[in-house]
PDBML (XML) file of the C-alpha atoms, coordinates in Angstrom:
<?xml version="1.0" encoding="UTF-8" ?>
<PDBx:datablock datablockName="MODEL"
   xmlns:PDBx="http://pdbml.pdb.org/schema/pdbx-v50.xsd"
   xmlns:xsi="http://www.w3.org/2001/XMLSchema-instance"
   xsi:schemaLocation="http://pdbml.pdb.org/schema/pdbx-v50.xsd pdbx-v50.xsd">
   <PDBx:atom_siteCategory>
      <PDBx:atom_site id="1">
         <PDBx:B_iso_or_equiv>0.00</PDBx:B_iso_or_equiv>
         <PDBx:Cartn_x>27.631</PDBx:Cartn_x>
         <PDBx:Cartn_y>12.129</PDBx:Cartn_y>
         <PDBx:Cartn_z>14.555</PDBx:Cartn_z>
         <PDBx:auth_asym_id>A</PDBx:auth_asym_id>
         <PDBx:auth_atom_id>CA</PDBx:auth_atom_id>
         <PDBx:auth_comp_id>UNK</PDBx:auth_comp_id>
         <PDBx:auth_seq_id>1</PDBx:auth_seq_id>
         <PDBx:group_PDB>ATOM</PDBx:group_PDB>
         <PDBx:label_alt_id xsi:nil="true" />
         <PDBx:label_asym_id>A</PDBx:label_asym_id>
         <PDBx:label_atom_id>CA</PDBx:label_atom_id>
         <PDBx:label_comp_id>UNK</PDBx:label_comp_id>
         <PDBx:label_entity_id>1</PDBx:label_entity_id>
         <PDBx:label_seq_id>1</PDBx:label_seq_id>
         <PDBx:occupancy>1.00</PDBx:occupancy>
         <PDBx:pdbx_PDB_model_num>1</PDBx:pdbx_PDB_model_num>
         <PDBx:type_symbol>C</PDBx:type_symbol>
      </PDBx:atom_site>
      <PDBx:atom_site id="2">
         <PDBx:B_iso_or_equiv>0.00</PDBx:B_iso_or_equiv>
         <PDBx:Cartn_x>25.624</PDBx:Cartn_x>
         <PDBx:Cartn_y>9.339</PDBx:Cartn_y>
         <PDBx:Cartn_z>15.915</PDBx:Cartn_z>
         <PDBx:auth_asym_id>A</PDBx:auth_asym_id>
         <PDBx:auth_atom_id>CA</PDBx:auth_atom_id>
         <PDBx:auth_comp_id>UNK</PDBx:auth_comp_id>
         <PDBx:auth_seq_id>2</PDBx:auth_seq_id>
         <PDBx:group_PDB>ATOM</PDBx:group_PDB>
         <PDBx:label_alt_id xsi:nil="true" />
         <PDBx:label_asym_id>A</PDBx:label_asym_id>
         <PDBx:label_atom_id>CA</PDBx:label_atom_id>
         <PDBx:label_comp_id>UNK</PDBx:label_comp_id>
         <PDBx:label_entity_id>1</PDBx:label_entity_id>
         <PDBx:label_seq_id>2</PDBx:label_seq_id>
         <PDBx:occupancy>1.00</PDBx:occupancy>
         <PDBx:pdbx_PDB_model_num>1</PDBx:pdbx_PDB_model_num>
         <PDBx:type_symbol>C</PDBx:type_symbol>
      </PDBx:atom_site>
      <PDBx:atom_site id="3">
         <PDBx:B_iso_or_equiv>0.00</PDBx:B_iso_or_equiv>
         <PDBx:Cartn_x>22.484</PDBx:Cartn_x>
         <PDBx:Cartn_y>10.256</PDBx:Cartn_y>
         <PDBx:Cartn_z>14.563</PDBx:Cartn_z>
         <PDBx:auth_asym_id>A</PDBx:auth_asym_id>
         <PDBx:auth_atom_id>CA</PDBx:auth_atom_id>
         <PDBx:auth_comp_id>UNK</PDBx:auth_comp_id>
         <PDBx:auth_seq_id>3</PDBx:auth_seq_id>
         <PDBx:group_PDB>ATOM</PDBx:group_PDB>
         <PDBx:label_alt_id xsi:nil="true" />
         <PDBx:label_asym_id>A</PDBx:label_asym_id>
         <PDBx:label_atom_id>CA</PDBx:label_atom_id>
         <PDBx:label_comp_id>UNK</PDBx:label_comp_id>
         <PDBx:label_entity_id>1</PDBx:label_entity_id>
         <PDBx:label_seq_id>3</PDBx:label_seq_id>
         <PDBx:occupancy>1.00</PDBx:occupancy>
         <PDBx:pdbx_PDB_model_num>1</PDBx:pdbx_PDB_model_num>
         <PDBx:type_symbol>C</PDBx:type_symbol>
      </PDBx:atom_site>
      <PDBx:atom_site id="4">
         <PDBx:B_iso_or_equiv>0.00</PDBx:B_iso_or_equiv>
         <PDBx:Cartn_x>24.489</PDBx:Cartn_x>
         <PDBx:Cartn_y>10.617</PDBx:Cartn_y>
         <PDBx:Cartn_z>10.884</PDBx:Cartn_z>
         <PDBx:auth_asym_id>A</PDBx:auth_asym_id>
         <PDBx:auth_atom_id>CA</PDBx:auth_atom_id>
         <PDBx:auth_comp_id>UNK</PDBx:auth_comp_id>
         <PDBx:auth_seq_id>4</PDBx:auth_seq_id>
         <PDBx:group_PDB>ATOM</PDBx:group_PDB>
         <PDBx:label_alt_id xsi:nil="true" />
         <PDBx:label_asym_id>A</PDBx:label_asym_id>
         <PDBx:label_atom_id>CA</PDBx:label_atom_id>
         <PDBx:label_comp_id>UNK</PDBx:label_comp_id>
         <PDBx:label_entity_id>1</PDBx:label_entity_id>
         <PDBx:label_seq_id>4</PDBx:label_seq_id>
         <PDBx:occupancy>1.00</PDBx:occupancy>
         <PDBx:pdbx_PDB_model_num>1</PDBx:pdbx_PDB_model_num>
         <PDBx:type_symbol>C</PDBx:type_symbol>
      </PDBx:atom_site>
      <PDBx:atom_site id="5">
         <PDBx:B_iso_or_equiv>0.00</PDBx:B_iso_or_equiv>
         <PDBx:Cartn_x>25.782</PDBx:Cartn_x>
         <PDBx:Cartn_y>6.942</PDBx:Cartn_y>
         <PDBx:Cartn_z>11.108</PDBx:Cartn_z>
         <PDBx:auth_asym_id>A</PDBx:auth_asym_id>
         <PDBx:auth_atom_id>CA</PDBx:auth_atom_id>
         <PDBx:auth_comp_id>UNK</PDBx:auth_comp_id>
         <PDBx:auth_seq_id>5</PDBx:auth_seq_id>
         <PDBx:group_PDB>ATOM</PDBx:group_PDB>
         <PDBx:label_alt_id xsi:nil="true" />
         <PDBx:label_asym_id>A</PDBx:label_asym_id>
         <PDBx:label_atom_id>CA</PDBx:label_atom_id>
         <PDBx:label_comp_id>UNK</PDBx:label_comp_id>
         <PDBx:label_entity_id>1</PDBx:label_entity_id>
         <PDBx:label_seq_id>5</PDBx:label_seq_id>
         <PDBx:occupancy>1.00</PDBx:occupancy>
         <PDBx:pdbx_PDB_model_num>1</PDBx:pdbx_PDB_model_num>
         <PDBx:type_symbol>C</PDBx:type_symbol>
      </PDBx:atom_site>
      <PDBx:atom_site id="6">
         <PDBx:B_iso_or_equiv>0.00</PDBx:B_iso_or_equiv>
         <PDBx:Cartn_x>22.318</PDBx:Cartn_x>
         <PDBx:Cartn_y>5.557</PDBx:Cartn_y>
         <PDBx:Cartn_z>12.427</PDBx:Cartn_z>
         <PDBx:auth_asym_id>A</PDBx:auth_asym_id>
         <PDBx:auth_atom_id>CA</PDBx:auth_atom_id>
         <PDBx:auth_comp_id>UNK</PDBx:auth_comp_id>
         <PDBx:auth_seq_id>6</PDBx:auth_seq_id>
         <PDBx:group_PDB>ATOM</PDBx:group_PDB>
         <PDBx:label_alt_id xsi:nil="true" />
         <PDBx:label_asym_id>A</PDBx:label_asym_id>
         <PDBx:label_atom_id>CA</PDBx:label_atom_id>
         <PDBx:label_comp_id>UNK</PDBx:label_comp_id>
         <PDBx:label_entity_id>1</PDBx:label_entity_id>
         <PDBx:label_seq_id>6</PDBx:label_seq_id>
         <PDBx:occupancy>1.00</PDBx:occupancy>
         <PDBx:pdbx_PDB_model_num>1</PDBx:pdbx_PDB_model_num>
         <PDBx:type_symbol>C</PDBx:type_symbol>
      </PDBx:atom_site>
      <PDBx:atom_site id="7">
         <PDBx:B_iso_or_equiv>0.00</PDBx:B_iso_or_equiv>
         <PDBx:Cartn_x>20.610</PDBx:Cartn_x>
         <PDBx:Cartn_y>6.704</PDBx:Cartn_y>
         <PDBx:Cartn_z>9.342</PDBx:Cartn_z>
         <PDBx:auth_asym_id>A</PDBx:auth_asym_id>
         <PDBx:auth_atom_id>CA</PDBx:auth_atom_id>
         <PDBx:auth_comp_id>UNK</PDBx:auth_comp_id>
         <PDBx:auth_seq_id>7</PDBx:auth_seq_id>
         <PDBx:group_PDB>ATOM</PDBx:group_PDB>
         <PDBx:label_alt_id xsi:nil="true" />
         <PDBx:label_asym_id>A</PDBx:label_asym_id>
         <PDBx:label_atom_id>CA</PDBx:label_atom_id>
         <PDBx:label_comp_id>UNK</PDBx:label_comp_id>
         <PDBx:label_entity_id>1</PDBx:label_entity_id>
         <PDBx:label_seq_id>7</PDBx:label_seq_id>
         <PDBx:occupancy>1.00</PDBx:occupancy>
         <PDBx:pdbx_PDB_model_num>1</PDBx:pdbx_PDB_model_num>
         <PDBx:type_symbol>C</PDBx:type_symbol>
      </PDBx:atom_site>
      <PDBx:atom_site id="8">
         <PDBx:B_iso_or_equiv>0.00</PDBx:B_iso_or_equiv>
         <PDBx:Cartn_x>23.644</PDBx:Cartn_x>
         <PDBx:Cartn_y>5.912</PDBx:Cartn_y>
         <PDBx:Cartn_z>6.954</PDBx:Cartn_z>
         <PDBx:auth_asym_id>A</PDBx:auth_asym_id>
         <PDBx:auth_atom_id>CA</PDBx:auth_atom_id>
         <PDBx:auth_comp_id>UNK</PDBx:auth_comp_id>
         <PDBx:auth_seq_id>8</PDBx:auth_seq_id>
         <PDBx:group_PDB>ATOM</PDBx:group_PDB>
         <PDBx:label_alt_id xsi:nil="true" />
         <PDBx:label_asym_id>A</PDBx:label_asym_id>
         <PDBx:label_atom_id>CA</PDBx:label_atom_id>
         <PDBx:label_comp_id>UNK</PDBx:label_comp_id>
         <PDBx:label_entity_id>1</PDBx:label_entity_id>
         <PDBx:label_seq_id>8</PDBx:label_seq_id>
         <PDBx:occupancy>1.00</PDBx:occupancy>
         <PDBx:pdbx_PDB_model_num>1</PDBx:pdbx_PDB_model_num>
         <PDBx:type_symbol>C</PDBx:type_symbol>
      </PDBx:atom_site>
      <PDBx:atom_site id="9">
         <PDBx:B_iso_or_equiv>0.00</PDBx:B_iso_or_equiv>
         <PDBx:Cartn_x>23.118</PDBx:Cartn_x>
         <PDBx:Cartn_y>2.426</PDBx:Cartn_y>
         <PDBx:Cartn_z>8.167</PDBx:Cartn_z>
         <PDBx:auth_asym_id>A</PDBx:auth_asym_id>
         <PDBx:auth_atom_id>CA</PDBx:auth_atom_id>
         <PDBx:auth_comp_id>UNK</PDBx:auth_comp_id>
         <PDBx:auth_seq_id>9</PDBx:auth_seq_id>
         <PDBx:group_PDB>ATOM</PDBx:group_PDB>
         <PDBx:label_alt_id xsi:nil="true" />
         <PDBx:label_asym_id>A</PDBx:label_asym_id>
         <PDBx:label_atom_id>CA</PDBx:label_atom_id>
         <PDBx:label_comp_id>UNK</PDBx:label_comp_id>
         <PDBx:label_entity_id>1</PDBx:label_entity_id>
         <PDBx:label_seq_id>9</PDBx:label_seq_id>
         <PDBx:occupancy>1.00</PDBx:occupancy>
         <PDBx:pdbx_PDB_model_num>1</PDBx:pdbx_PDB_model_num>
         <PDBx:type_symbol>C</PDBx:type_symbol>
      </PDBx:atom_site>
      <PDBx:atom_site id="10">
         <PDBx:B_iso_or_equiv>0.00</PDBx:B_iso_or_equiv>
         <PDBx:Cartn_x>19.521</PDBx:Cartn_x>
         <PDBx:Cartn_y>1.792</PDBx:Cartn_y>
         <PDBx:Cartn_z>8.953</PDBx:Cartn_z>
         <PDBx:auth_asym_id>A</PDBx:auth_asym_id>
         <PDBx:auth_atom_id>CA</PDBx:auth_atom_id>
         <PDBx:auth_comp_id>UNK</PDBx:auth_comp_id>
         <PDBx:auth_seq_id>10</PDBx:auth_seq_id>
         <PDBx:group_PDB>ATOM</PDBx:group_PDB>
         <PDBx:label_alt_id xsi:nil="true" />
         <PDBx:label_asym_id>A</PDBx:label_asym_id>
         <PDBx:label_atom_id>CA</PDBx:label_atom_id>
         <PDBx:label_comp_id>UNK</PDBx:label_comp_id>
         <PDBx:label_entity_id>1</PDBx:label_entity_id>
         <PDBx:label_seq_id>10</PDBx:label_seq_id>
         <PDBx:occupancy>1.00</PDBx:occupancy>
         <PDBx:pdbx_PDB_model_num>1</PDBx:pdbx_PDB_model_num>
         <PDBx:type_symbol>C</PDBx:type_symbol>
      </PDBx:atom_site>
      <PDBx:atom_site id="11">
         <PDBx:B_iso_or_equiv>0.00</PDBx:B_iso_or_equiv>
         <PDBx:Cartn_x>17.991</PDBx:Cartn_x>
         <PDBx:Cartn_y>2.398</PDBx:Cartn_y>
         <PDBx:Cartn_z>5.315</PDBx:Cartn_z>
         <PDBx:auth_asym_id>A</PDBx:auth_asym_id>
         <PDBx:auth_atom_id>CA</PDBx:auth_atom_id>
         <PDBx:auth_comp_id>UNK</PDBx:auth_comp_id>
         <PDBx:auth_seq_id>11</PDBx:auth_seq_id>
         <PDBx:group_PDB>ATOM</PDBx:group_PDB>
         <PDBx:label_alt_id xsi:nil="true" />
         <PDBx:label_asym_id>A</PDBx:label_asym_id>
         <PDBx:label_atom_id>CA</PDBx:label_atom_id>
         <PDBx:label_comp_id>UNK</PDBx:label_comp_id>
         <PDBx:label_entity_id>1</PDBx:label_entity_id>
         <PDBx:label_seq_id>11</PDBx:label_seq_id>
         <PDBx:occupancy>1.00</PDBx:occupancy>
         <PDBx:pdbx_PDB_model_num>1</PDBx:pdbx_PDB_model_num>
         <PDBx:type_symbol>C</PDBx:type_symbol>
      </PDBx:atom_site>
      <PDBx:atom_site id="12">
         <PDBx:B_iso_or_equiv>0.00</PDBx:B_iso_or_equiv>
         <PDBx:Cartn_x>19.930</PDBx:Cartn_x>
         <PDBx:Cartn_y>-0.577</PDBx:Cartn_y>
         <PDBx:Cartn_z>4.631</PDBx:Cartn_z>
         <PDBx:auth_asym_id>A</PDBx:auth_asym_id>
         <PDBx:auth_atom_id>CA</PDBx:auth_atom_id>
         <PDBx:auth_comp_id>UNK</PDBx:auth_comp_id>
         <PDBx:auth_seq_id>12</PDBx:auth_seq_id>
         <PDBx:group_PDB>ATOM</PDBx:group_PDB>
         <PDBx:label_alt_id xsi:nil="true" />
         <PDBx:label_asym_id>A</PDBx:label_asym_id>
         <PDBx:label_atom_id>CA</PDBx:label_atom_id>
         <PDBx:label_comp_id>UNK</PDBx:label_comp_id>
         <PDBx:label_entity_id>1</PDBx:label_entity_id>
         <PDBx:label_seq_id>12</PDBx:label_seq_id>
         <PDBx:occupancy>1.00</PDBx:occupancy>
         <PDBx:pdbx_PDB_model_num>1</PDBx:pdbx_PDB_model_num>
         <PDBx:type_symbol>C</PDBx:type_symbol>
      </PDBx:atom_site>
      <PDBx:atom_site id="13">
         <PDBx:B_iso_or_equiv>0.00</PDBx:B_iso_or_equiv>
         <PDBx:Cartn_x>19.515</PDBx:Cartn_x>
         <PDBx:Cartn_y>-2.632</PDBx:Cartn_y>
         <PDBx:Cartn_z>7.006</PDBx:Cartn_z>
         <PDBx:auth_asym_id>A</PDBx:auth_asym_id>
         <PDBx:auth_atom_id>CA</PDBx:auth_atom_id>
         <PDBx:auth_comp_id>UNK</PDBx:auth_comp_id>
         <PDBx:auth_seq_id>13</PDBx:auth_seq_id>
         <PDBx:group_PDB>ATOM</PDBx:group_PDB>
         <PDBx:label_alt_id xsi:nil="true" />
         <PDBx:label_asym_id>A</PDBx:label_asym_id>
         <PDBx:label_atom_id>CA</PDBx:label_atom_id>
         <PDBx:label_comp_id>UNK</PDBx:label_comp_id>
         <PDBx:label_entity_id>1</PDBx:label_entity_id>
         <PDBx:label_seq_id>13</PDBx:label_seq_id>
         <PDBx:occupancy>1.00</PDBx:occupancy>
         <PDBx:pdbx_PDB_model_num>1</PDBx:pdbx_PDB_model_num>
         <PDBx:type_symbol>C</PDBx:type_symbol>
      </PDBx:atom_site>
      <PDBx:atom_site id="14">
         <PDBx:B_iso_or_equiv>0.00</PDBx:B_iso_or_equiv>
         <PDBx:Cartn_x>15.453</PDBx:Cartn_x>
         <PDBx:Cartn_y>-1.536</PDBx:Cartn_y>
         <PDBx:Cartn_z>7.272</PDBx:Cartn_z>
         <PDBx:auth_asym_id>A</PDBx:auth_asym_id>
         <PDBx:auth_atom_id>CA</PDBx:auth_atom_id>
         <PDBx:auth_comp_id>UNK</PDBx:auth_comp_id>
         <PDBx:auth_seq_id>14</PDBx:auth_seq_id>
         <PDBx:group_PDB>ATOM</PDBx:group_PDB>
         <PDBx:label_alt_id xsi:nil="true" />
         <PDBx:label_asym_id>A</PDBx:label_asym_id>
         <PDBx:label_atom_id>CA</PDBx:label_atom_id>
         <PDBx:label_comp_id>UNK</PDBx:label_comp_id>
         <PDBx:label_entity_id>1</PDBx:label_entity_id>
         <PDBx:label_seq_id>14</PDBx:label_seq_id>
         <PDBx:occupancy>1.00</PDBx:occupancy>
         <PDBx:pdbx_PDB_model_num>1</PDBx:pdbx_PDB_model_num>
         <PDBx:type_symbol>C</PDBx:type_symbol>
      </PDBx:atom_site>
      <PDBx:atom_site id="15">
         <PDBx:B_iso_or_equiv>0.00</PDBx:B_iso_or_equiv>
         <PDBx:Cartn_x>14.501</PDBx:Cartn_x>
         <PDBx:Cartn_y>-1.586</PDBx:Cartn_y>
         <PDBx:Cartn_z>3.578</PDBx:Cartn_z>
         <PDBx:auth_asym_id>A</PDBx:auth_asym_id>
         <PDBx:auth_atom_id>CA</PDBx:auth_atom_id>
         <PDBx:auth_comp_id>UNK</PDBx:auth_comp_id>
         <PDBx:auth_seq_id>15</PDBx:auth_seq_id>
         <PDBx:group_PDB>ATOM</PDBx:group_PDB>
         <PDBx:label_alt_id xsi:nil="true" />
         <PDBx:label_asym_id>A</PDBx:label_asym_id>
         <PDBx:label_atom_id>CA</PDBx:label_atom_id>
         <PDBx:label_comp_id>UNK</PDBx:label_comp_id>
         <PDBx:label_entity_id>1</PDBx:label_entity_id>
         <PDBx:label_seq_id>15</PDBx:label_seq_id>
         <PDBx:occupancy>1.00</PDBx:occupancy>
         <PDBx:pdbx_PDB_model_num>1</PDBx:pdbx_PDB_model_num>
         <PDBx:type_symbol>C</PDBx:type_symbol>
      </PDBx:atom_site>
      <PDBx:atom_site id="16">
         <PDBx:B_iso_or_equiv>0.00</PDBx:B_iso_or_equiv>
         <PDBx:Cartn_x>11.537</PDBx:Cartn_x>
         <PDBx:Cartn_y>-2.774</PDBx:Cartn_y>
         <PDBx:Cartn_z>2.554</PDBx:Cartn_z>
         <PDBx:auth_asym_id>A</PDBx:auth_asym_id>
         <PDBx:auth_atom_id>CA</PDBx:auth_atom_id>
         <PDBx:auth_comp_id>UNK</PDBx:auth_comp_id>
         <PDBx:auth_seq_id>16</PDBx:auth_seq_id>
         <PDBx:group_PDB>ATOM</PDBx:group_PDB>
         <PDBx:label_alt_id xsi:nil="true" />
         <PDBx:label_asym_id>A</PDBx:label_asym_id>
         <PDBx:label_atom_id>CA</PDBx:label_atom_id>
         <PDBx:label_comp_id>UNK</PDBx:label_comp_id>
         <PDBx:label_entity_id>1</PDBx:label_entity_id>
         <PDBx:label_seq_id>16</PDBx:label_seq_id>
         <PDBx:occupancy>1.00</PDBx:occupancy>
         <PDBx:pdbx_PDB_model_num>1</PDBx:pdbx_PDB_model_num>
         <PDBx:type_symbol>C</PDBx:type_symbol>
      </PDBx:atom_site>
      <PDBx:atom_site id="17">
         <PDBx:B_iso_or_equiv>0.00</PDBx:B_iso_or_equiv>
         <PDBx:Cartn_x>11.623</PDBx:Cartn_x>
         <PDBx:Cartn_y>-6.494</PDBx:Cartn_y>
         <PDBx:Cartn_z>2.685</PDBx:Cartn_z>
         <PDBx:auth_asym_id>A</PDBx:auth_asym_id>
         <PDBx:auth_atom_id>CA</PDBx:auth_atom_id>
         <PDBx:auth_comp_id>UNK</PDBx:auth_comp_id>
         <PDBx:auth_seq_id>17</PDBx:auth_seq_id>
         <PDBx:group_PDB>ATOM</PDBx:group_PDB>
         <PDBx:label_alt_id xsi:nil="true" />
         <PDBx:label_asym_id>A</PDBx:label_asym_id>
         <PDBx:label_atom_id>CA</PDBx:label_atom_id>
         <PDBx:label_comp_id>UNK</PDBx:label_comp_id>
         <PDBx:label_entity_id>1</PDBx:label_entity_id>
         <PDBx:label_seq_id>17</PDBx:label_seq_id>
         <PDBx:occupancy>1.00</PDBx:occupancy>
         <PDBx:pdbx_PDB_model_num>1</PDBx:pdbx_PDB_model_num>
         <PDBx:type_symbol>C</PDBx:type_symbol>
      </PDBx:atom_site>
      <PDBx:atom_site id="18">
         <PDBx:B_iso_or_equiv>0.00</PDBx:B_iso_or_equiv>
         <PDBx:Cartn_x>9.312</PDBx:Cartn_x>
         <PDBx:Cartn_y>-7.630</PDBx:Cartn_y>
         <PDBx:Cartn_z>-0.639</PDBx:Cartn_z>
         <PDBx:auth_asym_id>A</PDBx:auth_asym_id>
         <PDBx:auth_atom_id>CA</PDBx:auth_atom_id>
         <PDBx:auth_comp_id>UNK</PDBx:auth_comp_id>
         <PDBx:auth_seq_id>18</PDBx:auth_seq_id>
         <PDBx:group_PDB>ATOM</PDBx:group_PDB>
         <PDBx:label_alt_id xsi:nil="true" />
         <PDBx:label_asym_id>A</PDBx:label_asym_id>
         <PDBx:label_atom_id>CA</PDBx:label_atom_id>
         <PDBx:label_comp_id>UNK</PDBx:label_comp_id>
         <PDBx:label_entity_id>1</PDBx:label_entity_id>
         <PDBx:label_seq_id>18</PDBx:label_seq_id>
         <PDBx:occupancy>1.00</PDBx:occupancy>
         <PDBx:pdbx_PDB_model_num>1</PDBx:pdbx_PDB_model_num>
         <PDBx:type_symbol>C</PDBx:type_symbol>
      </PDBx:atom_site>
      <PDBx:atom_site id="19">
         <PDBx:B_iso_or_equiv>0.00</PDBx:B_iso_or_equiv>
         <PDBx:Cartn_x>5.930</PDBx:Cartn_x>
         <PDBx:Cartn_y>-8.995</PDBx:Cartn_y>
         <PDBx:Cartn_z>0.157</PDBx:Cartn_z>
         <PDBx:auth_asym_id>A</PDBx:auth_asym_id>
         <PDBx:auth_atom_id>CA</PDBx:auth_atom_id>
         <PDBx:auth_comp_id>UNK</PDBx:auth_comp_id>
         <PDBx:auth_seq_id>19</PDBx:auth_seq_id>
         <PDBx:group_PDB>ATOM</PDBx:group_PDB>
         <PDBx:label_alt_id xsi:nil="true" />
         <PDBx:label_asym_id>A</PDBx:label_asym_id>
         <PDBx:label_atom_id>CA</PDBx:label_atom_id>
         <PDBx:label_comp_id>UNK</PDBx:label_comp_id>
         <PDBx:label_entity_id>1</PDBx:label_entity_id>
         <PDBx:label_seq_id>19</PDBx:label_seq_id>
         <PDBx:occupancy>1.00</PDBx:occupancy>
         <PDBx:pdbx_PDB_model_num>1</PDBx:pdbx_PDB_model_num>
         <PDBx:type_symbol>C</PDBx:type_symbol>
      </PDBx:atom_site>
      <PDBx:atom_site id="20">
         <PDBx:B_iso_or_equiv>0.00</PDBx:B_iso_or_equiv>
         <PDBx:Cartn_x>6.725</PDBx:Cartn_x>
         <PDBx:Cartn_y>-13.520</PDBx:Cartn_y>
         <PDBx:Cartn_z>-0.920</PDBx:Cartn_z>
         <PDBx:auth_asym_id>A</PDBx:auth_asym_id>
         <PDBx:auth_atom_id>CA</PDBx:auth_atom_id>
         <PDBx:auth_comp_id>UNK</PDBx:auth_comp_id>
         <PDBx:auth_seq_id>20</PDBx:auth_seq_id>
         <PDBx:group_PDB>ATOM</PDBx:group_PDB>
         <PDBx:label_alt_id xsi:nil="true" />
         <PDBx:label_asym_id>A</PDBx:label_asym_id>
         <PDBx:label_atom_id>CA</PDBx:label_atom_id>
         <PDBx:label_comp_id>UNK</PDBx:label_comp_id>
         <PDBx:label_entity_id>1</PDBx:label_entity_id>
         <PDBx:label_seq_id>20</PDBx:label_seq_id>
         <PDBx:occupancy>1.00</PDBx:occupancy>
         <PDBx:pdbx_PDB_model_num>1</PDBx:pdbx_PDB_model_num>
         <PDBx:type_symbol>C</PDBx:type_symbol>
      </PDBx:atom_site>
      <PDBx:atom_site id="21">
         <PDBx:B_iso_or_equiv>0.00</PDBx:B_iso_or_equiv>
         <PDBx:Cartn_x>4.672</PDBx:Cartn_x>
         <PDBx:Cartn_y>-12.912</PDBx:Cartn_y>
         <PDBx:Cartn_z>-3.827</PDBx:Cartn_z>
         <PDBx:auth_asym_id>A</PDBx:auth_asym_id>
         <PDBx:auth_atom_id>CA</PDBx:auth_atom_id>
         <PDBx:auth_comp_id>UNK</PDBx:auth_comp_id>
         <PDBx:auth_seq_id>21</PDBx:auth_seq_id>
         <PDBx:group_PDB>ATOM</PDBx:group_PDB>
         <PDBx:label_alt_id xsi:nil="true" />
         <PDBx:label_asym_id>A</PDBx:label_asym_id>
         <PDBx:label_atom_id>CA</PDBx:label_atom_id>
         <PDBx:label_comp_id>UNK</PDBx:label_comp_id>
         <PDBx:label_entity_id>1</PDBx:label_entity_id>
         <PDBx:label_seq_id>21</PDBx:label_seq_id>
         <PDBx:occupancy>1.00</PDBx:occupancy>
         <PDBx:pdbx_PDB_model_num>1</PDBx:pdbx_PDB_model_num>
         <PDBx:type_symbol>C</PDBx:type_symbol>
      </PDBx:atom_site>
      <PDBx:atom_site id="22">
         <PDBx:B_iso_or_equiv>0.00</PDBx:B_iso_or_equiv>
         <PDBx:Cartn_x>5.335</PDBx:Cartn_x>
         <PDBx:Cartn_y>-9.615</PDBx:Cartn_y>
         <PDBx:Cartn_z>-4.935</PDBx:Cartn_z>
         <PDBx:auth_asym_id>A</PDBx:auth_asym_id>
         <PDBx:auth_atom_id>CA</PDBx:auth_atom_id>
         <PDBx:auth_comp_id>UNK</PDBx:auth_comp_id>
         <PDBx:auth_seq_id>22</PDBx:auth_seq_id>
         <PDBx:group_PDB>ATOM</PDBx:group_PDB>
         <PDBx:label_alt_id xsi:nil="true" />
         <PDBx:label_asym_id>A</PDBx:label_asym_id>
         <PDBx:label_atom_id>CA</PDBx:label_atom_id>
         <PDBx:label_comp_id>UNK</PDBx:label_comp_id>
         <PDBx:label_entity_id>1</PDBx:label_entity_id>
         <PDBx:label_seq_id>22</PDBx:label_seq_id>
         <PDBx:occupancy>1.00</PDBx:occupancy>
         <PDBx:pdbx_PDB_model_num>1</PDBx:pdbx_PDB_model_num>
         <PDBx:type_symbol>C</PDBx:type_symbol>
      </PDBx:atom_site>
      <PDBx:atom_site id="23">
         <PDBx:B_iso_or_equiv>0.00</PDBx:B_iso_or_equiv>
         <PDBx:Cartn_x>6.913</PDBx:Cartn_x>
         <PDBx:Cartn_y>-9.067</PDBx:Cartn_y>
         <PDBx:Cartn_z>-8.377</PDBx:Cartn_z>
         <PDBx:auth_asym_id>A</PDBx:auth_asym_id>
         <PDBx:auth_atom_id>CA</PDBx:auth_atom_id>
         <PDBx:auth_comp_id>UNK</PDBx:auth_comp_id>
         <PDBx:auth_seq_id>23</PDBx:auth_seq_id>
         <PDBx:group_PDB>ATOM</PDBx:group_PDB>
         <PDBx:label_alt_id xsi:nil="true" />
         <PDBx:label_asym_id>A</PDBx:label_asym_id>
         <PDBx:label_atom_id>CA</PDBx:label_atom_id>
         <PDBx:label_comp_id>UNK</PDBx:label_comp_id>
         <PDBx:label_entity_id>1</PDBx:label_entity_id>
         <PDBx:label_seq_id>23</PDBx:label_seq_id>
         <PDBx:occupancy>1.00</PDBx:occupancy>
         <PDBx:pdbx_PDB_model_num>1</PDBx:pdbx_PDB_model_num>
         <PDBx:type_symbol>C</PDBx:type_symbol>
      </PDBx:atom_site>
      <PDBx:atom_site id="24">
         <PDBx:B_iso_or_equiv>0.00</PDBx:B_iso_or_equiv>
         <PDBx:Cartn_x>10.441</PDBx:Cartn_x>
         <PDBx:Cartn_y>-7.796</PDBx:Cartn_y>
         <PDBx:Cartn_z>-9.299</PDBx:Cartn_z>
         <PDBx:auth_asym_id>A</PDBx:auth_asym_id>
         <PDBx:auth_atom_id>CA</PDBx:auth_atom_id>
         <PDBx:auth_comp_id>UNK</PDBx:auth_comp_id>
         <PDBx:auth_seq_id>24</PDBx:auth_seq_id>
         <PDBx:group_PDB>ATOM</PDBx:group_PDB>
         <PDBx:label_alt_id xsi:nil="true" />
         <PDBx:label_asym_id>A</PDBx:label_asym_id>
         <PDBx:label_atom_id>CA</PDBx:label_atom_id>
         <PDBx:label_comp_id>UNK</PDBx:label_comp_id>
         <PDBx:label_entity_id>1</PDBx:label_entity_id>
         <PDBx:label_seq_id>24</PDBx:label_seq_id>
         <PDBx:occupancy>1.00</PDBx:occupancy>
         <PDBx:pdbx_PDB_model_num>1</PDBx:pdbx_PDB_model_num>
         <PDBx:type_symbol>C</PDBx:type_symbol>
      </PDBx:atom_site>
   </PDBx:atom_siteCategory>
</PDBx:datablock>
């Protein structure tokens, strides 16, 4: 199930990060 964690845990940790001046 390695692919199933790697996923479970990646869209966190590889979300989007917002642009500095982008708005909420």
């Amino acid at each position: 199930d390695a692919s199933r964690v790697y996923r479970w845990a990646i869209r966190d940790a590889l979300a989007p990060v917002p642009a500095p001046n982008a708005k909420p």
